[in-house]
Protein backbone atom coordinates (compact mmCIF):
# COMPACT_ATOMS: atom_id res chain seq x y z
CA UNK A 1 24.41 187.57 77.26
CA UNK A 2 24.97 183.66 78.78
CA UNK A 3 26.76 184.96 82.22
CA UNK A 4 27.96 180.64 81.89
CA UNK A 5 29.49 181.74 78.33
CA UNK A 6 31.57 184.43 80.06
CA UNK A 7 32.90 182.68 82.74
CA UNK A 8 33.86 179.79 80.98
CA UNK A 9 36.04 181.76 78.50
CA UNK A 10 37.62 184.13 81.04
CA UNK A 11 38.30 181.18 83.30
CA UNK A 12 38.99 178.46 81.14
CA UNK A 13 39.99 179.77 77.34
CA UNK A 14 41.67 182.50 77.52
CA UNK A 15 43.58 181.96 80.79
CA UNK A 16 44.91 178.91 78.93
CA UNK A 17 45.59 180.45 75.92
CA UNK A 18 47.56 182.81 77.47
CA UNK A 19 45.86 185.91 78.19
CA UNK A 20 44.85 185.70 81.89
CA UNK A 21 42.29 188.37 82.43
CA UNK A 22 43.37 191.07 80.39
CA UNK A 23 40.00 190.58 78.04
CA UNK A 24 37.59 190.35 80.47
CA UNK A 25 35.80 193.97 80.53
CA UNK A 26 36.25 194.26 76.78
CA UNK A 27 34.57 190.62 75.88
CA UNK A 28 31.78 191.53 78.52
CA UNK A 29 31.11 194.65 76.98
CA UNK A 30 31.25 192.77 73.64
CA UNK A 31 29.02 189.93 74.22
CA UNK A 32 26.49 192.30 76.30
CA UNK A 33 25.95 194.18 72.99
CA UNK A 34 26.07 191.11 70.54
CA UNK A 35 28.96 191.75 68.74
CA UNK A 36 30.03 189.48 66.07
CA UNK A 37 32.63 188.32 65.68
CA UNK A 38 33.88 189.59 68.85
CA UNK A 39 38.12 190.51 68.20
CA UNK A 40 40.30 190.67 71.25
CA UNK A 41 43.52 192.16 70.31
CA UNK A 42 46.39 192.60 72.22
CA UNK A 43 50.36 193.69 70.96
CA UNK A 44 53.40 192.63 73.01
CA UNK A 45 56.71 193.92 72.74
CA UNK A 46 59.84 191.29 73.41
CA UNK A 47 63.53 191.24 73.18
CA UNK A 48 63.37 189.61 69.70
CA UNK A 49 60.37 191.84 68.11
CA UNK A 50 56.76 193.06 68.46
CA UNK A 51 53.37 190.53 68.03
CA UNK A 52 49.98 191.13 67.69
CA UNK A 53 47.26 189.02 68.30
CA UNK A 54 43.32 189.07 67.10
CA UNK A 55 41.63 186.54 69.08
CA UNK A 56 38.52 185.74 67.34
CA UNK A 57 35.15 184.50 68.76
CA UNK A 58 32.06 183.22 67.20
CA UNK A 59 28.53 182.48 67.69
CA UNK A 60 28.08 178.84 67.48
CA UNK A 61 24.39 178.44 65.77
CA UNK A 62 24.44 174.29 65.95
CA UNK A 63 21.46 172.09 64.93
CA UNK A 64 20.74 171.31 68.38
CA UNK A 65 20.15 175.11 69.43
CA UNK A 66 16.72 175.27 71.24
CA UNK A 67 14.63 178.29 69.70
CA UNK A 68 15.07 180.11 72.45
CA UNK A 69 18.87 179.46 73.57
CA UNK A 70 20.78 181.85 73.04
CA UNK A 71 24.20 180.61 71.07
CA UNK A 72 27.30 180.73 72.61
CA UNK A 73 30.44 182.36 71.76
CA UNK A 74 33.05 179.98 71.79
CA UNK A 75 37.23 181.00 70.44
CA UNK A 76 38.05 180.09 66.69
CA UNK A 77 41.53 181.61 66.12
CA UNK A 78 43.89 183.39 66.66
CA UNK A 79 45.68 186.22 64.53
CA UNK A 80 49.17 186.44 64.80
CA UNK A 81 51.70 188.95 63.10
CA UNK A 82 55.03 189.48 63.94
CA UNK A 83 57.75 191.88 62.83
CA UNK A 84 61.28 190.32 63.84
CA UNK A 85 64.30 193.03 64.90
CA UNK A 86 66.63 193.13 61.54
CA UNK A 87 63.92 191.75 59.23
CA UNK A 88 61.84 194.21 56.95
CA UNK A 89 58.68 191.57 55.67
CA UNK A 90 55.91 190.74 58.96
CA UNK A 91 55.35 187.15 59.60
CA UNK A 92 52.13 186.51 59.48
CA UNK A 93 50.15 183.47 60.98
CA UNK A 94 46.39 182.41 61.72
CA UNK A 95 46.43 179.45 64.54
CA UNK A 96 43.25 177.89 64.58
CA UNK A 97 41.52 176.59 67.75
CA UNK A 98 40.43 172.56 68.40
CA UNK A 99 37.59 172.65 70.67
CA UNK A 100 38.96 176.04 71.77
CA UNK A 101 42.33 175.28 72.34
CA UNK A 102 45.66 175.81 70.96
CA UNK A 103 48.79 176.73 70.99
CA UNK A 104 49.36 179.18 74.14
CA UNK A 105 50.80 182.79 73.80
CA UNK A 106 54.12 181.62 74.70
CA UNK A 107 54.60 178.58 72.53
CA UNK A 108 52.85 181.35 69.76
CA UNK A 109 55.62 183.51 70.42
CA UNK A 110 58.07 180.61 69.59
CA UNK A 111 56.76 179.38 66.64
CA UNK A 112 56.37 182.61 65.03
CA UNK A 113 60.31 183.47 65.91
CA UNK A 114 61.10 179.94 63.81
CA UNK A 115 61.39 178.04 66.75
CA UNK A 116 59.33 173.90 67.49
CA UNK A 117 56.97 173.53 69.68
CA UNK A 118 55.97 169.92 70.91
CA UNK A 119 52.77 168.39 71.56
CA UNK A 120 50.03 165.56 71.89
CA UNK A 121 46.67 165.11 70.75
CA UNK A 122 44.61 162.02 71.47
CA UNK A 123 43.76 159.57 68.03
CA UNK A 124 40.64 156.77 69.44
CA UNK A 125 42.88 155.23 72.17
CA UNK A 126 46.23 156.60 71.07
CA UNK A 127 48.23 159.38 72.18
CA UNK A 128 50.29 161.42 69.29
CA UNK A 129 53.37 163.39 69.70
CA UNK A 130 54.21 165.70 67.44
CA UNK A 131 56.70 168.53 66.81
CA UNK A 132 55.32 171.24 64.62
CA UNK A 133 56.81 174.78 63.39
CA UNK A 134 56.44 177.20 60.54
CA UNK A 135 58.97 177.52 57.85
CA UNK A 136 58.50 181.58 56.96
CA UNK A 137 61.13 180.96 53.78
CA UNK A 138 59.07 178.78 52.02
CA UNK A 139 55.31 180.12 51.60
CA UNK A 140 52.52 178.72 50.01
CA UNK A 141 50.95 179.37 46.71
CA UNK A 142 48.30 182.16 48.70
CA UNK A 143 51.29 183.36 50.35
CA UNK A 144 50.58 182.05 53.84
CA UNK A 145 52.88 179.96 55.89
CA UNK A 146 52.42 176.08 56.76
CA UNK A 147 52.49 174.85 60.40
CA UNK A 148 53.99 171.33 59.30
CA UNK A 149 53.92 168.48 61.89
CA UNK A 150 56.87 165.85 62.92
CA UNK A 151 55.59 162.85 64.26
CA UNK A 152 57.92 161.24 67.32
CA UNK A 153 56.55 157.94 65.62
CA UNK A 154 58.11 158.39 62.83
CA UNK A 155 61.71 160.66 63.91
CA UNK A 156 62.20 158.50 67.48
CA UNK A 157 64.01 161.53 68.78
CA UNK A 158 65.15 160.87 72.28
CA UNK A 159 65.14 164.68 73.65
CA UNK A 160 66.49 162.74 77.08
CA UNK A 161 68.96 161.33 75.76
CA UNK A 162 70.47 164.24 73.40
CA UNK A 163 70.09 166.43 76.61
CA UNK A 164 72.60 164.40 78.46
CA UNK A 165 75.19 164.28 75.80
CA UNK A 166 75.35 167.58 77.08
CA UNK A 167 78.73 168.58 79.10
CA UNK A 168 78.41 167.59 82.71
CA UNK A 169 74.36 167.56 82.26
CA UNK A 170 74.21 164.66 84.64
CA UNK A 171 75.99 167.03 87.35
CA UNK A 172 72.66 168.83 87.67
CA UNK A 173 69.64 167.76 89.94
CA UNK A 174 66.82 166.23 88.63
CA UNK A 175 64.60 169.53 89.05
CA UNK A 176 66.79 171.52 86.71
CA UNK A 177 67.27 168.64 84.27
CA UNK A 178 63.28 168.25 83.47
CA UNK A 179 63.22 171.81 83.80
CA UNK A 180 65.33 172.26 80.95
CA UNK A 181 63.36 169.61 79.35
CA UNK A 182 60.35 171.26 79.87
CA UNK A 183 61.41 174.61 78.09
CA UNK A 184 62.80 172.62 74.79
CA UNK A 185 59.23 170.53 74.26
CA UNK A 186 57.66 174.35 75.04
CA UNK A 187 60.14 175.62 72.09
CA UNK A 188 61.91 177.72 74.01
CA UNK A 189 65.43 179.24 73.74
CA UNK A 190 66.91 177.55 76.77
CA UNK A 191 69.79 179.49 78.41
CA UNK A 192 73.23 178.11 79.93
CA UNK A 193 76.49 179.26 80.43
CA UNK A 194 79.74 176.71 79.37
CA UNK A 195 83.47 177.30 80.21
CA UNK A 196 84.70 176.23 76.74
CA UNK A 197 88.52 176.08 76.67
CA UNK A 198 88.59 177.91 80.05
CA UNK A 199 86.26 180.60 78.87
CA UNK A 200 82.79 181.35 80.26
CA UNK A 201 80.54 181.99 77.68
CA UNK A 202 76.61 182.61 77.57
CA UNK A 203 74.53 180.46 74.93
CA UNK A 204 71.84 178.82 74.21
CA UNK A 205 70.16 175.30 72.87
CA UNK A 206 66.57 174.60 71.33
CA UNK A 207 65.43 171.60 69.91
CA UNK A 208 65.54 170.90 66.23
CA UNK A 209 63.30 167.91 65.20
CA UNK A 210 64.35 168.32 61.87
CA UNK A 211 68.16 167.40 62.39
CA UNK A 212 66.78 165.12 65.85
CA UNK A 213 69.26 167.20 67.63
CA UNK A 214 69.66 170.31 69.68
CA UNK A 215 70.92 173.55 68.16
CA UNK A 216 73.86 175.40 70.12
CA UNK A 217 73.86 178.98 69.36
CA UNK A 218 75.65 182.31 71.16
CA UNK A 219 73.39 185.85 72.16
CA UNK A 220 73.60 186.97 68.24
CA UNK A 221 71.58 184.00 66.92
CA UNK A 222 74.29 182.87 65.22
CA UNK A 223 74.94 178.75 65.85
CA UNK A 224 77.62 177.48 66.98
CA UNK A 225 79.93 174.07 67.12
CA UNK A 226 81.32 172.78 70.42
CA UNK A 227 84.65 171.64 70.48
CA UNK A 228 85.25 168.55 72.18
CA UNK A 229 83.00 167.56 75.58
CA UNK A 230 86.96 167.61 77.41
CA UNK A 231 87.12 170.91 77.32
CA UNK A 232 83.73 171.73 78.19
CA UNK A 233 82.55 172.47 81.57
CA UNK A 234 78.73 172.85 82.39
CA UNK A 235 77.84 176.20 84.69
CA UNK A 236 74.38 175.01 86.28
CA UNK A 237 73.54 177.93 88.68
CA UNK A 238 73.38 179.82 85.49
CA UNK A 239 71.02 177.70 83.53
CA UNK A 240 67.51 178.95 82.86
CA UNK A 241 64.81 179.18 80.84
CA UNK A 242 64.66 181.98 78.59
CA UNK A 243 62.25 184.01 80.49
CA UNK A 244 63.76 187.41 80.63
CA UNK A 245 62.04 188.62 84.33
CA UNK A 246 64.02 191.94 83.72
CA UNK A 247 62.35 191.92 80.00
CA UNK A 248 59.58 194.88 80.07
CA UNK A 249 56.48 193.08 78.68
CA UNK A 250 53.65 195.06 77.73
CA UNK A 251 49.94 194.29 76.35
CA UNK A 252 48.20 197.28 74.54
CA UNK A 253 44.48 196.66 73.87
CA UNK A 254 43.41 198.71 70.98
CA UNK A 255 41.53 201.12 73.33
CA UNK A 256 44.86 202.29 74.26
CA UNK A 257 45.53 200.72 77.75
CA UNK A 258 48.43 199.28 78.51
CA UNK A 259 49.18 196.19 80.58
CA UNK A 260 52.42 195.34 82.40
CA UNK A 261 52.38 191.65 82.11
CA UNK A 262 55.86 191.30 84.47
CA UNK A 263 53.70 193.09 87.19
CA UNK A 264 51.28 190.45 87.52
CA UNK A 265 48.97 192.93 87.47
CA UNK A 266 44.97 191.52 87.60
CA UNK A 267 41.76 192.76 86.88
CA UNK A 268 38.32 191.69 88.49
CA UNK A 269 35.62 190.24 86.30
């Protein structure tokens, strides 16, 4: 076992992936033996449905490889199911890793519940933005799902800008407004309450680069239309992201251990 292998994957990969420390007696029992390919699988219950992940690591066995070096394991993909409240078929989805990085658990969790996530990769001296999401009704020929890409280059979406069309938007500080911002280019559901018509009622907004606008849509899923911005009234101390603290998160490695993740709980390497 390369102790510099381990440590760069429980402080660097994984942490960034997602899973902070949860893998690390498991992967250095794994890589002590010589296990491959070494699975790291976790399951996570939220409000919306249960996932499962399958982390996968490799033995990279380049040209360069001294005779004597002993090849590292470096993070390929990740294995993703999900099975949605109200839905009877599992989503299904393998997220492969650039230079071991990806997606992270969170924006995993979005674009498996239907949601876009935004990002940026580097092209020679060019940065590229780019929405991408997975459209589970329309599967391929092998029956696996497409993550399709949006290009900002091409859609000139102005998130900003459709942000403040929002009711009284520009009433909030500048904190909560790239806050918001934030959890929209993450994919989030992004919670806020609006008095509509007198009325104070809970809902929520997520960016659709499809339409290049923001979707509106109550507790049930179901969207909505706003009347007109007059009779609208912006609530900002109840704006947030849609982090449920209260939600009981839980990671079950497939020995049977259970981790609280809203505990913060940590293990030692």
């Amino acid at each position: 076992m390369v102790e510099k292998n381990y440590s760069y994957l429980v402080d660097e990969i994984l942490p960034k992936l997602g899973f902070n420390e949860i893998f690390n007696d498991k992967l250095r029992a794994a890589m002590k033996v010589g296990i491959e390919p070494i699975e790291l699988k976790a399951a996570e219950t939220r409000k919306v449905g249960e996932f499962t992940y399958n982390i996968v690591l490799e033995k990279n066995r380049g040209e360069n490889l001294a005779p004597d070096q002993e090849p590292f394991y470096f993070a390929n993909r990740i294995e993703v199911s999900f099975k949605k409240n109200g839905e009877e078929n599992i989503r299904e989805h393998t997220f492969g890793l650039y230079k071991q990085r990806g997606h992270s658990r969170e924006q995993i969790r979005n674009l498996m519940n239907g949601n876009y996530v935004h990002n940026t990769y580097r092209k020679g001296d060019e940065i590229v933005g780019r929405w991408q999401g997975i459209n589970f009704n329309k599967p391929k020929e092998d029956g696996t799902f497409e993550l399709r890409s949006i290009y900002d280059r091409t859609i000139q979406w102005n998130v900003t800008k459709e942000l403040s069309n929002l009711p009284h938007i520009n009433s909030l500080t500048q904190e909560m407004k790239e806050d918001m911002l934030r959890s929209l280019y993450n994919g989030d559901n992004v919670a806020v309450s609006l008095k509509i018509n007198g009325n104070r009622e809970q809902l929520y907004i997520r960016a659709n680069p499809r339409t290049t606008s923001l979707d509106i849509f109550n507790a049930d899923g179901q969207k909505i239309t706003l009347p007109s911005k007059n009779s609208l009234q912006l609530v900002s101390d109840d704006i947030s992201e849609k982090k449920d603290l209260s939600e009981a998160v839980s990671i079950a490695m497939d020995a049977g251990a259970a981790i609280d993740l809203s505990q913060g709980q940590k293990k030692k390497r």
